[in-house]
N, C-alpha and C. Protein backbone atom coordinates (compact mmCIF):
# COMPACT_ATOMS: atom_id res chain seq x y z
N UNK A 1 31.12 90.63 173.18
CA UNK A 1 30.50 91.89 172.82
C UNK A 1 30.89 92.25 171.39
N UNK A 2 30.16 92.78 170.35
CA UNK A 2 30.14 93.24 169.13
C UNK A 2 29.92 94.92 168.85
N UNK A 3 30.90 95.71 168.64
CA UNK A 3 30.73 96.58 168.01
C UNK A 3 30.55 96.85 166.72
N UNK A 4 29.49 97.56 166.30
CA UNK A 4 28.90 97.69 164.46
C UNK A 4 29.09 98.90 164.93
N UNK A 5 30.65 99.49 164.36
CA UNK A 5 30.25 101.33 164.37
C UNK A 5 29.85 101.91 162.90
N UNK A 6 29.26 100.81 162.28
CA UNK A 6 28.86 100.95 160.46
C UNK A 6 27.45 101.00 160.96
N UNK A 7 26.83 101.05 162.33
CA UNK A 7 25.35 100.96 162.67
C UNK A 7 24.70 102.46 162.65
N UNK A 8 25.72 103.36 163.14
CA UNK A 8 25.61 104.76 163.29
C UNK A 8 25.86 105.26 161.70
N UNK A 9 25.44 106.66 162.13
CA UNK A 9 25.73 107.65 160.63
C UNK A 9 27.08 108.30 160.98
N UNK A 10 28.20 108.06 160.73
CA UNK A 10 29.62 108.84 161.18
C UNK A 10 30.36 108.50 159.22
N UNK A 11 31.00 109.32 159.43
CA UNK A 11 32.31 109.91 158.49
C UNK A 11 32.92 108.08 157.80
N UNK A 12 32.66 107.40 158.79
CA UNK A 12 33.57 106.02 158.44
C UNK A 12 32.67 105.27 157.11
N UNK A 13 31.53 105.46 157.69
CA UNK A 13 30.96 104.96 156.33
C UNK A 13 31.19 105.33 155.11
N UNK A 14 31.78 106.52 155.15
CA UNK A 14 32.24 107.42 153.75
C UNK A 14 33.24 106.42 153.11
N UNK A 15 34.47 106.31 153.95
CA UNK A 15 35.37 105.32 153.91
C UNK A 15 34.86 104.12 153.16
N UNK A 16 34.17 103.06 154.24
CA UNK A 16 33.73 101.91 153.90
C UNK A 16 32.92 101.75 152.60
N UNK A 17 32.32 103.05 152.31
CA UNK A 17 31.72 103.00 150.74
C UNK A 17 32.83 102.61 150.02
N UNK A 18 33.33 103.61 150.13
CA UNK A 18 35.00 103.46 149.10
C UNK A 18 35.49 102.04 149.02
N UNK A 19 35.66 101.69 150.13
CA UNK A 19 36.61 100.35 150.34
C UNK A 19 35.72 99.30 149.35
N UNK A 20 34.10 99.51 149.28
CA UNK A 20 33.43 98.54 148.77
C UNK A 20 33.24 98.74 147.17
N UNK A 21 33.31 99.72 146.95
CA UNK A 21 33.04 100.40 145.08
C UNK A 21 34.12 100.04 144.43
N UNK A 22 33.76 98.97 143.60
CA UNK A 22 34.81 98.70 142.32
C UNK A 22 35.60 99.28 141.81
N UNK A 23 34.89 100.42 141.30
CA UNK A 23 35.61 101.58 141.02
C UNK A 23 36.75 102.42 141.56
N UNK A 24 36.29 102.94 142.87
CA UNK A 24 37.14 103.28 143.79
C UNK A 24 38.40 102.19 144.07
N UNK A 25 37.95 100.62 143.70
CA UNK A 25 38.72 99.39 144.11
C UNK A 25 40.36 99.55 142.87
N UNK A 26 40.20 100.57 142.08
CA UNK A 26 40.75 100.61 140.71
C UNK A 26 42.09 100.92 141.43
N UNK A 27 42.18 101.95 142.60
CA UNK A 27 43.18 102.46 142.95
C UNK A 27 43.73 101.97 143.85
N UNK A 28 44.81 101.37 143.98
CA UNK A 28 45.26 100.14 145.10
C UNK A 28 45.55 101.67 146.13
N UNK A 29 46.30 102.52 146.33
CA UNK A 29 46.78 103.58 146.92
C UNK A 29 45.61 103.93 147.91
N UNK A 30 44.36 104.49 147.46
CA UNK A 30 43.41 104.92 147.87
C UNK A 30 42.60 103.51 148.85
N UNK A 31 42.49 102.48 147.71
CA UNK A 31 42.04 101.60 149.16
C UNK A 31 42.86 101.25 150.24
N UNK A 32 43.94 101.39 150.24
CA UNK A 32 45.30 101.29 151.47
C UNK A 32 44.14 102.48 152.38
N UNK A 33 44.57 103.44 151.88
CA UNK A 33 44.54 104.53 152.53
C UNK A 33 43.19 104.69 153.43
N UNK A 34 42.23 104.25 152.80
CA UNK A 34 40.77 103.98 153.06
C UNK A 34 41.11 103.08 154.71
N UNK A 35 41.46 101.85 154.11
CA UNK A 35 41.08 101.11 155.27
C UNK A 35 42.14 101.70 156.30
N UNK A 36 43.22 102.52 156.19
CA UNK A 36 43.93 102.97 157.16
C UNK A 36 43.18 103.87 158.41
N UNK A 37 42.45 104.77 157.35
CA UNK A 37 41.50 105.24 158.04
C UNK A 37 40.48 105.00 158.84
N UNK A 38 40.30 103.89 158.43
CA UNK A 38 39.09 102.79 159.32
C UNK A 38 39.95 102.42 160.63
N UNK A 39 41.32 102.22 160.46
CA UNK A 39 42.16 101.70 162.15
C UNK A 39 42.02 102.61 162.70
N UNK A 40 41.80 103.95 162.09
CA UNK A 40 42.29 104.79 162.88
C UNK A 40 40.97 105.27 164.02
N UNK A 41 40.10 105.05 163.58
CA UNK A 41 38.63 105.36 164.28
C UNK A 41 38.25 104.31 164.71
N UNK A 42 38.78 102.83 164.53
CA UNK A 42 38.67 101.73 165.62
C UNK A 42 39.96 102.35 166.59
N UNK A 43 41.00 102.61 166.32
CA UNK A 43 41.68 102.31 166.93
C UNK A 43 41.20 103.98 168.56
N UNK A 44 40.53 105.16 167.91
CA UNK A 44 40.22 105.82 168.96
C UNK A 44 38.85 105.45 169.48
N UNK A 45 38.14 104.77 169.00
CA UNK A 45 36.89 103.82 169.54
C UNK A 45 37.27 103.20 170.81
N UNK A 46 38.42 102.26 170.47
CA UNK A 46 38.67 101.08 172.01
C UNK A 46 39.49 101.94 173.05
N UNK A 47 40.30 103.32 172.55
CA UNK A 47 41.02 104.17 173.39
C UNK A 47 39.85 104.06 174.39
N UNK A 48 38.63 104.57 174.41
CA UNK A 48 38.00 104.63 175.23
C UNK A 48 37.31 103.96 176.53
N UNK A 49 37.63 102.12 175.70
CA UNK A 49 37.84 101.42 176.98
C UNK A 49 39.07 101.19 177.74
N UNK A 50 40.35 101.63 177.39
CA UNK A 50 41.45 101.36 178.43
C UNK A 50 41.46 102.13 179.60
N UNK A 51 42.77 101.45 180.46
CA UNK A 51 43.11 102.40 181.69
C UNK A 51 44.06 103.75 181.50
N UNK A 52 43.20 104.28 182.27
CA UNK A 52 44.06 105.85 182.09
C UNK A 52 44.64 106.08 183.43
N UNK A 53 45.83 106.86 183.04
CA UNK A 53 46.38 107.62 184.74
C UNK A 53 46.89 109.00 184.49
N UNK A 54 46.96 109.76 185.58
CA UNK A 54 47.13 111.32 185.48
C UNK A 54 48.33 111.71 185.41
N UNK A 55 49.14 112.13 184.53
CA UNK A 55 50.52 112.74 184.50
C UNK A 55 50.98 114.33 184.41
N UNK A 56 51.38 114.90 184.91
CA UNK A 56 51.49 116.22 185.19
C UNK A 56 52.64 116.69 183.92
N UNK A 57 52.12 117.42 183.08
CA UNK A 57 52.84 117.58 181.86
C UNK A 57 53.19 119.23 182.15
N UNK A 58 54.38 120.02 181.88
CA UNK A 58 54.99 120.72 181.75
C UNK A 58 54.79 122.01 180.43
N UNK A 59 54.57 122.95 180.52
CA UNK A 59 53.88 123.66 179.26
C UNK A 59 54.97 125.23 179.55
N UNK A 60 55.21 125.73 178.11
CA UNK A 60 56.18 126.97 178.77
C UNK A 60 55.80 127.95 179.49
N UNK A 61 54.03 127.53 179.94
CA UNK A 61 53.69 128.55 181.01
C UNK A 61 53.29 127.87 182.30
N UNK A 62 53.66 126.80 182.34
CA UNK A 62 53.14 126.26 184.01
C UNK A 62 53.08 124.81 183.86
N UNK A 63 51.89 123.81 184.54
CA UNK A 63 51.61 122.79 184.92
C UNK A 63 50.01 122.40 184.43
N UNK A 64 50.00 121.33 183.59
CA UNK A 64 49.03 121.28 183.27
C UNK A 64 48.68 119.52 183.48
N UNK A 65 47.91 118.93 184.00
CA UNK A 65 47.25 117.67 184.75
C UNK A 65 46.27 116.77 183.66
N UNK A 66 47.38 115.88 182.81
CA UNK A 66 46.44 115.26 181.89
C UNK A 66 46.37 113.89 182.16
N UNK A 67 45.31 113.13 181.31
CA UNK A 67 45.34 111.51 181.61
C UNK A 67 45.93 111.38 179.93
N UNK A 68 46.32 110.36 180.98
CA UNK A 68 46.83 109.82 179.69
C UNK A 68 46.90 108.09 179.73
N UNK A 69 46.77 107.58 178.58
CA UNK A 69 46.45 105.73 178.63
C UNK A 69 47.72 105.09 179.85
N UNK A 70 47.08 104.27 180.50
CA UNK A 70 48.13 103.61 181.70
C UNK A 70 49.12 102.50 180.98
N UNK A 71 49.08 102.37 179.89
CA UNK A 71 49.67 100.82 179.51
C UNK A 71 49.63 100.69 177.60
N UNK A 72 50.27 100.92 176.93
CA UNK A 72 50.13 100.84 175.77
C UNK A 72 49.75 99.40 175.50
N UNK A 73 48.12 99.38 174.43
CA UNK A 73 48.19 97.75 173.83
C UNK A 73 49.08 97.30 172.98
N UNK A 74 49.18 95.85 173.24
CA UNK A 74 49.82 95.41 171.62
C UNK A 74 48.81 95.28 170.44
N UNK A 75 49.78 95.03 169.46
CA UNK A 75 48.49 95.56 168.22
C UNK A 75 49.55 94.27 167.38
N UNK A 76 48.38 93.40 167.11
CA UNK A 76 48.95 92.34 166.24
C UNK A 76 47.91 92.10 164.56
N UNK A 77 48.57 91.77 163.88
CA UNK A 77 47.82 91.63 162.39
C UNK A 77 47.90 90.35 162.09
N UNK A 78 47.48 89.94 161.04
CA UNK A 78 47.69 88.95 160.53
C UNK A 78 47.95 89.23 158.54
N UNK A 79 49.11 88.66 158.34
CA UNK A 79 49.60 89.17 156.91
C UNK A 79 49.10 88.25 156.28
N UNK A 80 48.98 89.16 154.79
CA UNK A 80 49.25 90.66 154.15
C UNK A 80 48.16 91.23 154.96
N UNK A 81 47.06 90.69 154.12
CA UNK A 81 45.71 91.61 154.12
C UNK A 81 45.60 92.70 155.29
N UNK A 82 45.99 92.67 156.57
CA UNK A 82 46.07 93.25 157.78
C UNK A 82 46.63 94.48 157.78
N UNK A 83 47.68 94.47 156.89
CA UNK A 83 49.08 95.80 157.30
C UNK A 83 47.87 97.06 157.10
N UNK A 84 47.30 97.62 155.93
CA UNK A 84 46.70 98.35 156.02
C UNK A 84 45.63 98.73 157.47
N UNK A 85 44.77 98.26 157.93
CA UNK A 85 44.38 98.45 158.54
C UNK A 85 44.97 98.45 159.63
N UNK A 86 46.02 97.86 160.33
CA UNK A 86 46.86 97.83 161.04
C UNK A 86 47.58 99.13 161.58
N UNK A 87 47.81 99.79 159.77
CA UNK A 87 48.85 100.68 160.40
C UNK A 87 48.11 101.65 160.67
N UNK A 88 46.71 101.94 160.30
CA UNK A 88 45.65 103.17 161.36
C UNK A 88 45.74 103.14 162.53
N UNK A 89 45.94 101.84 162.85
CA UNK A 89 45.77 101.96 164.11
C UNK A 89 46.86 101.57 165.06
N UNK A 90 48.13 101.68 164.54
CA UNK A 90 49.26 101.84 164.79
C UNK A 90 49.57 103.37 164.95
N UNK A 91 49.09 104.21 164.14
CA UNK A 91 49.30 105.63 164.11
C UNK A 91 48.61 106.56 164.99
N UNK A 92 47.59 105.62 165.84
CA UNK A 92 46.98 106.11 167.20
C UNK A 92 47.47 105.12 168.69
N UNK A 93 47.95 104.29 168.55
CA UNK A 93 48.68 103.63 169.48
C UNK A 93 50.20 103.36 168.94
N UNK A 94 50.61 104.94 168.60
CA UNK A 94 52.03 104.21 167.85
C UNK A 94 53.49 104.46 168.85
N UNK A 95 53.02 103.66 170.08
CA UNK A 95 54.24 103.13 171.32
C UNK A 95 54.03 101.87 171.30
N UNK A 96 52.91 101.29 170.54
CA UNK A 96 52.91 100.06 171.28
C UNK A 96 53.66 98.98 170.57
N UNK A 97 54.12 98.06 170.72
CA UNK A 97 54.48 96.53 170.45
C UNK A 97 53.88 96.03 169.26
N UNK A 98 54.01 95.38 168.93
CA UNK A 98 53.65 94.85 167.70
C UNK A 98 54.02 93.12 167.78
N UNK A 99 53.31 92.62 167.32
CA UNK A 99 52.63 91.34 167.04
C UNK A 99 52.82 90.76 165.21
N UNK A 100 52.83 89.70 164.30
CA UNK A 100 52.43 89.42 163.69
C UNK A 100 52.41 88.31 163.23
N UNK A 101 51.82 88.09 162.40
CA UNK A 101 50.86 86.56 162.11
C UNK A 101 51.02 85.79 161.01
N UNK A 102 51.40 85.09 160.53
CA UNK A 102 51.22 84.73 159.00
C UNK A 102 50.41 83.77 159.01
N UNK A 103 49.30 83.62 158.20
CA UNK A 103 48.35 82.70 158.21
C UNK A 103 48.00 82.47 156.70
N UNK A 104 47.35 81.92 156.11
CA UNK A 104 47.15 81.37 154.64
C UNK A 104 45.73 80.27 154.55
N UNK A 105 45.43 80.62 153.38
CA UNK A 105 44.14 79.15 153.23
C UNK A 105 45.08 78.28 151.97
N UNK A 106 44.97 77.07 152.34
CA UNK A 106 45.49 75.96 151.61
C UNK A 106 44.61 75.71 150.97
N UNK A 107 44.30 75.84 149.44
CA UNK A 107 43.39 75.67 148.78
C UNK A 107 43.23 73.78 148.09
N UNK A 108 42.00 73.15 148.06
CA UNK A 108 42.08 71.62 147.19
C UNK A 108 41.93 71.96 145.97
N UNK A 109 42.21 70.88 145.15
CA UNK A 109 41.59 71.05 144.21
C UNK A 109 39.87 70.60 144.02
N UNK A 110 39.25 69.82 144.84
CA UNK A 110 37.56 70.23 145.69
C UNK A 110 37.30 71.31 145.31
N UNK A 111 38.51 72.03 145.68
CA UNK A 111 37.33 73.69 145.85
C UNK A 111 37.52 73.59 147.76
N UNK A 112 37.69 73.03 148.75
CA UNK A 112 37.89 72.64 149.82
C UNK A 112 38.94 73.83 150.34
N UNK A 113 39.43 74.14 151.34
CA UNK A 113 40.54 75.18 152.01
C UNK A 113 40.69 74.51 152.99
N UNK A 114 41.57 74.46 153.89
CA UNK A 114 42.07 74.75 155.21
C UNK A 114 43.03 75.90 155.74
N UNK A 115 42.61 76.53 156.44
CA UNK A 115 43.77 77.60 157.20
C UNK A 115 45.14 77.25 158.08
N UNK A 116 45.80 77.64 157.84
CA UNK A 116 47.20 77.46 158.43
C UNK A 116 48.36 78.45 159.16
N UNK A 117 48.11 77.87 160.10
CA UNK A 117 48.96 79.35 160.89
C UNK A 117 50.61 78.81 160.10
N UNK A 118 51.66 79.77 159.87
CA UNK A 118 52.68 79.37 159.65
C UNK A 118 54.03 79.80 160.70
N UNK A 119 53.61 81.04 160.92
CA UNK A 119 54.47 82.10 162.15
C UNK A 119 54.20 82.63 162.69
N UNK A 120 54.62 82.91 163.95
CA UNK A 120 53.84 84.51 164.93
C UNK A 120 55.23 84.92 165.45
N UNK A 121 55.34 86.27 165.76
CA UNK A 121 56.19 87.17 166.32
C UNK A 121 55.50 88.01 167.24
N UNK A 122 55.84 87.52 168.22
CA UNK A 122 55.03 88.64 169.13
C UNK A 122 55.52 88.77 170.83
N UNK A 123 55.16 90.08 171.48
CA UNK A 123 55.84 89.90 172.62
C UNK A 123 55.27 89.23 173.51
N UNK A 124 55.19 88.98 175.16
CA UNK A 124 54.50 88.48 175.78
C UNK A 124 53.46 89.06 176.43
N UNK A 125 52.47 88.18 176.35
CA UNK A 125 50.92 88.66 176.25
C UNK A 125 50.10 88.27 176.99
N UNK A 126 50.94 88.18 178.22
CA UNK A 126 50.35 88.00 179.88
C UNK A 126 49.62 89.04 180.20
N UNK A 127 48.63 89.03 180.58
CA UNK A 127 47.45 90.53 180.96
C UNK A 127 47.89 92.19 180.76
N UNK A 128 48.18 91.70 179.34
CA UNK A 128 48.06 92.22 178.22
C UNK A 128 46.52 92.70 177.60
N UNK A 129 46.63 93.91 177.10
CA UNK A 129 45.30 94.11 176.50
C UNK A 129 45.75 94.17 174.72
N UNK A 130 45.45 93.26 174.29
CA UNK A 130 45.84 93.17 172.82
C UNK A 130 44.82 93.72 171.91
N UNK A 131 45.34 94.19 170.19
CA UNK A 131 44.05 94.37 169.09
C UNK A 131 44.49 93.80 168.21
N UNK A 132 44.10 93.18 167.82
CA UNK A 132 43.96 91.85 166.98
C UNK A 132 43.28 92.17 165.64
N UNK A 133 44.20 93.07 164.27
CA UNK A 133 43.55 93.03 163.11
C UNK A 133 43.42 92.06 162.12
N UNK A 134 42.53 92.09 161.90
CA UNK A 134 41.96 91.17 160.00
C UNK A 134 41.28 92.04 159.42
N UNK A 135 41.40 92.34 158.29
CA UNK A 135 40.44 93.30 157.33
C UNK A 135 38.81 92.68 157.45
N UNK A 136 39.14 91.60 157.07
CA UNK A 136 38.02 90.59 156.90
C UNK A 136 37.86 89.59 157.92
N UNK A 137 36.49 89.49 158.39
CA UNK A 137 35.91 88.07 159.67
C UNK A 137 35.13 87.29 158.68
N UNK A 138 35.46 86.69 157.88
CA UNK A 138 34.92 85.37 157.36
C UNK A 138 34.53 84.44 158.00
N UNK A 139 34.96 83.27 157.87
CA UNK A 139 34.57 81.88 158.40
C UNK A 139 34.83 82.06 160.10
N UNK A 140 35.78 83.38 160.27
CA UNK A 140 36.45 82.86 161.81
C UNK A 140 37.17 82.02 162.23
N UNK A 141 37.58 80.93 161.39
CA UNK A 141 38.86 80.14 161.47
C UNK A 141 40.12 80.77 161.41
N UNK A 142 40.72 81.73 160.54
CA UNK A 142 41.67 82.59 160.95
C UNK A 142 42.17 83.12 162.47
N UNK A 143 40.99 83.88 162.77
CA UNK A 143 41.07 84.47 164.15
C UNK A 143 40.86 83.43 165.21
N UNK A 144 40.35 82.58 165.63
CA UNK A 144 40.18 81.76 166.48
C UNK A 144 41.50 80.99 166.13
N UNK A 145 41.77 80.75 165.17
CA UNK A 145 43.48 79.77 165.37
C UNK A 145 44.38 80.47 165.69
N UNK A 146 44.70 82.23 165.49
CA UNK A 146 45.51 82.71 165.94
C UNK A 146 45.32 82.82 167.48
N UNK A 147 44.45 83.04 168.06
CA UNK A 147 43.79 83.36 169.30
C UNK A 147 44.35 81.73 170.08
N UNK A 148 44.29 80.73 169.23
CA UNK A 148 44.71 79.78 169.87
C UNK A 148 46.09 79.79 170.11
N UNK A 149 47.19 80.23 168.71
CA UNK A 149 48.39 80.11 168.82
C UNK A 149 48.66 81.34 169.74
N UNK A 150 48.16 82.24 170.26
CA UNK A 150 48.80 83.35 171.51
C UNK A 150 48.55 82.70 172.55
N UNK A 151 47.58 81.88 172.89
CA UNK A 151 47.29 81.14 173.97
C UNK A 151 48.51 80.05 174.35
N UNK A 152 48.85 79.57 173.46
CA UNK A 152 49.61 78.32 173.74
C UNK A 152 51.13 78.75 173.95
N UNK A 153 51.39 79.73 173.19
CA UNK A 153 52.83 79.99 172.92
C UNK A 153 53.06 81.69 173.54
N UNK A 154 51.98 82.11 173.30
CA UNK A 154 52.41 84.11 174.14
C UNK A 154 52.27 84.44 175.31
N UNK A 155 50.93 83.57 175.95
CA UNK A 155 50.61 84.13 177.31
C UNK A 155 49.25 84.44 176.91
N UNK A 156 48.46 84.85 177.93
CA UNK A 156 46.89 85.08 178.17
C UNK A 156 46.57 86.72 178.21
N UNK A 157 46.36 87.44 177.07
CA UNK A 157 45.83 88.56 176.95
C UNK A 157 44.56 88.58 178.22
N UNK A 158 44.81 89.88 178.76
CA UNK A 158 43.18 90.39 179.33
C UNK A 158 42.37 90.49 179.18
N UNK A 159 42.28 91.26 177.73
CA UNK A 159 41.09 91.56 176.85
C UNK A 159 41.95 91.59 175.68
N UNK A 160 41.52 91.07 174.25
CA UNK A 160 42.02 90.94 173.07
C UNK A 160 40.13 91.74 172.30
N UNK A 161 40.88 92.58 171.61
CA UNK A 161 40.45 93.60 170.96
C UNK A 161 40.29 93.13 169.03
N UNK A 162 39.25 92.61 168.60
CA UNK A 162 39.33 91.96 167.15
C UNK A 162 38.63 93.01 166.22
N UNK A 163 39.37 93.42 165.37
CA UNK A 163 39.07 94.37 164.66
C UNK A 163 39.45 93.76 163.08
N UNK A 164 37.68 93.94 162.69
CA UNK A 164 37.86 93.65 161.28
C UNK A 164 37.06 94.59 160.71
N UNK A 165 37.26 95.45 159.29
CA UNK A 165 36.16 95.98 158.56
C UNK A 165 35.25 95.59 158.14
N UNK A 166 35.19 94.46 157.59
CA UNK A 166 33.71 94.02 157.44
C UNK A 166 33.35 92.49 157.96
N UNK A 167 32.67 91.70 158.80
CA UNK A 167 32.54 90.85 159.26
C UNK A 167 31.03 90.09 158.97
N UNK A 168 31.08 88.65 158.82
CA UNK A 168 30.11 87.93 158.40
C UNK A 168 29.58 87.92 159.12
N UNK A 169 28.16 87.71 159.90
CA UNK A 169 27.17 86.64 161.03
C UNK A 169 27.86 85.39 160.83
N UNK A 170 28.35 84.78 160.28
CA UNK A 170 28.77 83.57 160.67
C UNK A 170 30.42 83.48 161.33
N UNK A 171 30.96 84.28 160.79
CA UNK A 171 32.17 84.32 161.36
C UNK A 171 32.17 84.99 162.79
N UNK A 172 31.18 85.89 163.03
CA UNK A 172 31.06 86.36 164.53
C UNK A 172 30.47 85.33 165.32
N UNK A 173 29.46 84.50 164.64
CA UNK A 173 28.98 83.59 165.41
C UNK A 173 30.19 82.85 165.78
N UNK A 174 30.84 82.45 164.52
CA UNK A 174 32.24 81.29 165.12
C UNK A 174 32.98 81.40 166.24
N UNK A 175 33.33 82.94 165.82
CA UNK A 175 34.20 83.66 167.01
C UNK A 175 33.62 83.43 168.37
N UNK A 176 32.19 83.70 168.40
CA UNK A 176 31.63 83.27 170.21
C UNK A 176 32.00 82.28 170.78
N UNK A 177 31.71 81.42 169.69
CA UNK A 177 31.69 79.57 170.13
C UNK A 177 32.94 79.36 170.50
N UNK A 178 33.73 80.05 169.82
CA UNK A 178 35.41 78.79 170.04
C UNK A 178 36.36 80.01 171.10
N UNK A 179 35.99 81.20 171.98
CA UNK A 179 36.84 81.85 172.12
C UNK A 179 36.77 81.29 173.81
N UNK A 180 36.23 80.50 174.34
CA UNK A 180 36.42 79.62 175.80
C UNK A 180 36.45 81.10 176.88
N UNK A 181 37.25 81.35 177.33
CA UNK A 181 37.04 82.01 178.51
C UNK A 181 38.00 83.42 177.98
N UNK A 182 38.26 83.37 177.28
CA UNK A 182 39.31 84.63 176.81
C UNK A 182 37.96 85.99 176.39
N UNK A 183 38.50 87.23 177.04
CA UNK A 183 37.87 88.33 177.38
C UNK A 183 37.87 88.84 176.20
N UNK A 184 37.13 89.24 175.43
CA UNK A 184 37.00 89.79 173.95
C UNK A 184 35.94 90.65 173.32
N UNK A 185 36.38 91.64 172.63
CA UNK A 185 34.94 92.73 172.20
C UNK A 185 35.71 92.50 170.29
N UNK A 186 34.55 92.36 169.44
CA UNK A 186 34.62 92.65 168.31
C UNK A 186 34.40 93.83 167.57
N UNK A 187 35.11 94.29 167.01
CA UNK A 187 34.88 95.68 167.08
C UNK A 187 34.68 95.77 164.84
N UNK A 188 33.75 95.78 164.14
CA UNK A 188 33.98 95.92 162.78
C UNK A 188 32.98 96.93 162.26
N UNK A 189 33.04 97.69 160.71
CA UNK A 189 32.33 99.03 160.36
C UNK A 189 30.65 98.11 159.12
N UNK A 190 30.52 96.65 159.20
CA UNK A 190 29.68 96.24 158.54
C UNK A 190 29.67 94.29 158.86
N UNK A 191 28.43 94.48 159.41
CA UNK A 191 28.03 92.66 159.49
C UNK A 191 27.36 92.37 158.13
N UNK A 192 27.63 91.30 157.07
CA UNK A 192 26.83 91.32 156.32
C UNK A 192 26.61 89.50 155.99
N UNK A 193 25.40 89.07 155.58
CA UNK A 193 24.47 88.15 155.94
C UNK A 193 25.57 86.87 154.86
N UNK A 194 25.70 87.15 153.86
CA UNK A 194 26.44 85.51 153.46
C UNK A 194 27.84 85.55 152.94
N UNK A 195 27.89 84.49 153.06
CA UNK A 195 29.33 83.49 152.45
C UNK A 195 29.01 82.59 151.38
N UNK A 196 30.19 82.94 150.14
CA UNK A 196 30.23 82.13 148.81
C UNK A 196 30.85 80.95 149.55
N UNK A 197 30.62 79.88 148.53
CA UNK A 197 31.20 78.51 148.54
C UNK A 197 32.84 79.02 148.87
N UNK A 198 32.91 79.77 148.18
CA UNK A 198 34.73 79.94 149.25
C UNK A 198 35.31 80.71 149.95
N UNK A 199 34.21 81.30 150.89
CA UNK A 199 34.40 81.79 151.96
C UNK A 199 34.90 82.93 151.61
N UNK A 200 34.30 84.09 150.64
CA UNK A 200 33.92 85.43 150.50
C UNK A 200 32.86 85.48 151.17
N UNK A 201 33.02 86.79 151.71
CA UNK A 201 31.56 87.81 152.12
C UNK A 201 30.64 88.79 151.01
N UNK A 202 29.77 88.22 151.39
CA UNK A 202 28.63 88.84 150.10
C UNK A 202 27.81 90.00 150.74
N UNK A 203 27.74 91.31 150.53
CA UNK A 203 28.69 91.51 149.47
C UNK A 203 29.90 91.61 149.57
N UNK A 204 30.67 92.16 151.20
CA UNK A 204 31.83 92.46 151.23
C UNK A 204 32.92 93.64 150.39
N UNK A 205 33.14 92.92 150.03
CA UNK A 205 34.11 93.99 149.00
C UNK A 205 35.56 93.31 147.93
N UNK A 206 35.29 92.09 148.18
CA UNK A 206 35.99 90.99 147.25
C UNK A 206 37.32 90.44 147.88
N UNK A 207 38.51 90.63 147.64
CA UNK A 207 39.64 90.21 148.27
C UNK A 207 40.59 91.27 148.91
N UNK A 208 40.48 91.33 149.80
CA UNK A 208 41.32 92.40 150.60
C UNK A 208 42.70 92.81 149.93
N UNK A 209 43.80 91.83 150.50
CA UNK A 209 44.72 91.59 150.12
C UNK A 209 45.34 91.73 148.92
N UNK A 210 44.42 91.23 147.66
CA UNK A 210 44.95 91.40 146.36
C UNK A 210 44.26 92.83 146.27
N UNK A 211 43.30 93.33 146.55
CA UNK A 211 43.36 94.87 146.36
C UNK A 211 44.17 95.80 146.78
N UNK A 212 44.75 95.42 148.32
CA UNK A 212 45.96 96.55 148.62
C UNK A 212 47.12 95.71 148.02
N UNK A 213 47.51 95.11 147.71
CA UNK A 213 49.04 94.76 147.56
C UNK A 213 48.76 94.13 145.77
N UNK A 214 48.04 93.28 145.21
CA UNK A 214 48.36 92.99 144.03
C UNK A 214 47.58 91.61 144.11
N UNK A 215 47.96 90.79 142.88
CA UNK A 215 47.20 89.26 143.02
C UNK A 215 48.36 88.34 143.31
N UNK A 216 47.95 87.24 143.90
CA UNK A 216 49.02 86.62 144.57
C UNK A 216 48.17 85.32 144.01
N UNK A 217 49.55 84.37 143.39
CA UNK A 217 49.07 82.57 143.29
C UNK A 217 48.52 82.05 144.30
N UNK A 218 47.99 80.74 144.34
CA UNK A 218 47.56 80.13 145.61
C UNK A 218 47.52 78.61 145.37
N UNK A 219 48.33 78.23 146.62
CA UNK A 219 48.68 77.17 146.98
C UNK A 219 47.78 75.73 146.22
């Protein structure tokens, strides 16, 4: 299942303009802040599919009967590019566990990449309902290799929750093909139609990562 909440007219698009305008791109602070904002309205988006249970909360005038979520998710990223968006939605699920990822593209000199998982930290993720950030769904090799390394080494999430801001058609397509029997909703604020020879999204919004944090060498 695919959520486009960039399909509707809501407040987030305000955001996602930002995140995409050069200009606006000037201010590393402000695009942090931007895409923080974006976790934060994924992150009360999927509130709405979990389990809830009723807890009787205490008020200085009586008894008052609320639901409240049955099970906090884990919420895993994949670094850098991730922390931002991450921590939105850390700041609406902020009991839960935490997860993280280090992953990288190994660049040729071709012009060629391969992705490389290097580390994961994470708790165990036996029917578990996990959210799984990337700023960016590119190629989908990222997310499908991490999805592999929780499989092999964490345990079998219930439902894993993939949240990216802006996501390709091809990288969602990828994501269908390679995710086998694992329960999954994509949740991102813009699908947009191509990929450069090196696996930018056009238009996207250029490099995540070196916009919130700085420019970084490459391998």
């Amino acid at each position: 299942m695919v959520k486009n909440l960039g399909a509707n007219n809501t407040i987030l698009n305000s955001f996602l303009a930002e995140i995409r305008c050069v200009k606006v791109q000037e201010d590393s602070m402000r695009f942090r802040r931007n895409m923080e904002r974006l976790g934060e309205i994924f992150a009360y988006e999927i509130s709405k599919t979990l389990d809830y249970k009723t807890v009787d909360v205490h008020t200085p005038l009586g008894e008052a009967s609320m639901s409240v979520v049955s099970e906090q998710p884990v919420l895993g990223t994949i670094l850098r590019a991730g922390l931002p968006l991450h921590q939105g939605v850390l700041n609406y699920f902020d009991r839960s566990e935490n997860a993280f990822i280090s992953a990288f593209r190994r660049h040729y000199k071709d012009g060629s990449f391969e992705i490389k998982i290097d580390y994961m930290s994470s708790p165990v993720l036996n029917d578990r309902v996990m959210i799984l950030v990337d700023p960016m769904l590119a190629t989908g090799q990222s997310m499908v290799l991490t999805i592999k390394e929780i499989l092999a080494n964490h345990g079998k999430p219930k439902h894993i929750h993939i949240v990216s801001a802006i996501a390709s058609s091809e990288g969602v397509d990828y994501v269908k093909r390679h995710m086998g029997g694992v329960q999954y909703t994509i949740w991102t604020a813009a699908i947009d139609d191509e990929l450069t020879a090196q696996a930018y999204i056009v238009p996207g919004l250029g490099d995540a990562c070196d916009l919130a944090y700085g420019t970084k060498t490459c391998e």
